[in-house]
Protein backbone atom coordinates (compact mmCIF):
# COMPACT_ATOMS: atom_id res chain seq x y z
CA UNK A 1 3.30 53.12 87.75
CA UNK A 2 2.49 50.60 84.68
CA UNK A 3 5.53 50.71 83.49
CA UNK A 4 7.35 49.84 87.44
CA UNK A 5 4.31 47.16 87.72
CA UNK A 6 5.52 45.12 84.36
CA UNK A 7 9.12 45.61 85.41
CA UNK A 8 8.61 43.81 88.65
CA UNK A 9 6.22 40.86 87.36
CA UNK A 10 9.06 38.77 86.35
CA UNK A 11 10.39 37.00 88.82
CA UNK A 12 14.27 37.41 87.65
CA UNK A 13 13.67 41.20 87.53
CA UNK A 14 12.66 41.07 91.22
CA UNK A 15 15.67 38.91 91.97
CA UNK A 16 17.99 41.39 90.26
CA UNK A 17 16.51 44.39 92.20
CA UNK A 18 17.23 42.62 95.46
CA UNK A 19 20.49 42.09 94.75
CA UNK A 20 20.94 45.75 93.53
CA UNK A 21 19.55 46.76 97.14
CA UNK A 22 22.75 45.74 98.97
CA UNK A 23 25.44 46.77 96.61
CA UNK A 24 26.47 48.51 92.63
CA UNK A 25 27.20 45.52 90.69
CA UNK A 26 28.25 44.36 87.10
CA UNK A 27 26.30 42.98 84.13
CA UNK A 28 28.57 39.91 84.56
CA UNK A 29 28.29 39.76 88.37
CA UNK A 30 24.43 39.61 88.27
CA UNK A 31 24.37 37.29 85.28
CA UNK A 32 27.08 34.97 86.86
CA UNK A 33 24.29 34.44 89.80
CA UNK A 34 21.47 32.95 87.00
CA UNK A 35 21.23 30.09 85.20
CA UNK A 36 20.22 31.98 81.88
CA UNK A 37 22.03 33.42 79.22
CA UNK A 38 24.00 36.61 79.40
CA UNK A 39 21.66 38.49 76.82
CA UNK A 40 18.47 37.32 78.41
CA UNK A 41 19.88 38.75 81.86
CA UNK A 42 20.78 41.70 79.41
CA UNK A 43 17.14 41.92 78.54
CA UNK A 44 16.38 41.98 82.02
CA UNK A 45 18.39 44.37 82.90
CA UNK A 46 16.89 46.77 79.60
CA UNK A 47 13.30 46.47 81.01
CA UNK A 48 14.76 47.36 84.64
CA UNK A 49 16.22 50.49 83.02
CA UNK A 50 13.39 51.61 80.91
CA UNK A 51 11.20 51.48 83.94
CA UNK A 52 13.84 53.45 86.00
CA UNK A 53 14.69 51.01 88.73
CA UNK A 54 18.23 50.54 87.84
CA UNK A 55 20.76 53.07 86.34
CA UNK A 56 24.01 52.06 84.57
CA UNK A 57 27.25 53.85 84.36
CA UNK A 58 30.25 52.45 82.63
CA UNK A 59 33.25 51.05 84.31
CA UNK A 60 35.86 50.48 81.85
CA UNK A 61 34.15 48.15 79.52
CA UNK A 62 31.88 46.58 81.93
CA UNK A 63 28.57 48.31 83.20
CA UNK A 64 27.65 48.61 86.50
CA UNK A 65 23.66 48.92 87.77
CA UNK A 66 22.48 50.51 90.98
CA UNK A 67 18.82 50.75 92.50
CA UNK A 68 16.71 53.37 91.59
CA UNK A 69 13.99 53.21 94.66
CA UNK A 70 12.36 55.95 93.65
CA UNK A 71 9.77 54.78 91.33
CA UNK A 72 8.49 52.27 93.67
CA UNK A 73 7.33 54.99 95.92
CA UNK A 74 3.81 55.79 93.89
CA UNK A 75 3.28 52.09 93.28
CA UNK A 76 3.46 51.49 97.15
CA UNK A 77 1.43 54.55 98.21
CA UNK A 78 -1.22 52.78 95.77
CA UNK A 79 -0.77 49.35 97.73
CA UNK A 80 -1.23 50.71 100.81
CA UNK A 81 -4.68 52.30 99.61
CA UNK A 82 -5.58 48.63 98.71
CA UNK A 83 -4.63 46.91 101.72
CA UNK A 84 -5.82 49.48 104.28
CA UNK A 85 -8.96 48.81 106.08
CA UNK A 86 -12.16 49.85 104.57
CA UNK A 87 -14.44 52.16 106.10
CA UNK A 88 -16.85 49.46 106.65
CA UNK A 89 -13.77 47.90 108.53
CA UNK A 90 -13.03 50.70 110.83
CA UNK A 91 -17.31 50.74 111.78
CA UNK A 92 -17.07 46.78 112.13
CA UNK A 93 -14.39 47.37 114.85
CA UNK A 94 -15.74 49.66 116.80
CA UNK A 95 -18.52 47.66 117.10
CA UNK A 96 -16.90 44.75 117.84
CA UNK A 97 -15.06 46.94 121.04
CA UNK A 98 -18.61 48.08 122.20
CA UNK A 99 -20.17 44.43 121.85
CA UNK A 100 -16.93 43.61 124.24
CA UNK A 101 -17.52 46.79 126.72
CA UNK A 102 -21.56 45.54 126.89
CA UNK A 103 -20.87 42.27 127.44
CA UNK A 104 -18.38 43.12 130.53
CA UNK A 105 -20.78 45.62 131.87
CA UNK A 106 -23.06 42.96 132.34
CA UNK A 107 -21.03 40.27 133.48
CA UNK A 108 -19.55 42.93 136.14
CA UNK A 109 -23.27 44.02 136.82
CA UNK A 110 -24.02 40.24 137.65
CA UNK A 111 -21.37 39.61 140.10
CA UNK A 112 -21.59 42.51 142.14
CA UNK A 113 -25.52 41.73 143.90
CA UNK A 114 -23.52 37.97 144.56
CA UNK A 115 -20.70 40.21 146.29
CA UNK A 116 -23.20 42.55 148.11
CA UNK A 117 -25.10 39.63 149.38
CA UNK A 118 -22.22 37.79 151.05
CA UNK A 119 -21.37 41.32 152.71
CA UNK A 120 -24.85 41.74 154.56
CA UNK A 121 -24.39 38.03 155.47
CA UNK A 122 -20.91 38.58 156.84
CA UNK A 123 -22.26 41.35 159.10
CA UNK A 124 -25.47 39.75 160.24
């Protein structure tokens, strides 16, 4: 999970995996779509490998790189642990739901005596 984390810290690595998610493409198509140097794209492209995001196959002379989704699987399970509620969170809402209940109880409880007393008027 290191290993995917670092890979997808740079910015240009992220870019490159997005544009791996639609389609297979070249060494030269991605680089063509950066304003950096073919060998730093190339470096790019190393770190996206050695992680296991990407996968290469040759094409004649050129290499083509696909998206290896895989590997992002653990590191998401392990952001979903940190973003889901707490257990304190789960306790804080189900008291905020019985503070809400209460407090319509009561204002229900108020407004029916009003209600009763208009009745026994109406039939006096």
């Amino acid at each position: 999970m290191d290993e995917v984390a670092g890979a997808i810290a740079d910015p240009v690595r992220r870019e490159i995996l997005l544009m791996l998610r639609d389609e297979p493409l070249s060494a030269g198509q991605i680089a063509d779509r950066f304003a950096i140097s073919r060998p730093a794209i190339s470096r790019h492209l190393r770190v996206l490998r050695e992680a296991g995001l990407v996968r290469d196959a040759a094409d004649g002379r050129r290499r083509v790189y696909a998206l290896v989704a895989a590997p992002l699987d653990e590191l998401a399970g392990w952001l979903a642990r940190l973003t889901r509620p707490s257990g304190w969170q789960h306790r804080f809402d189900a008291l905020e739901t019985e503070v809400y209940r209460t407090r319509r109880e009561r204002q229900s409880a108020a407004r029916r005596p009003a209600t009763q007393d208009q009745d026994q008027k109406e039939t006096a």
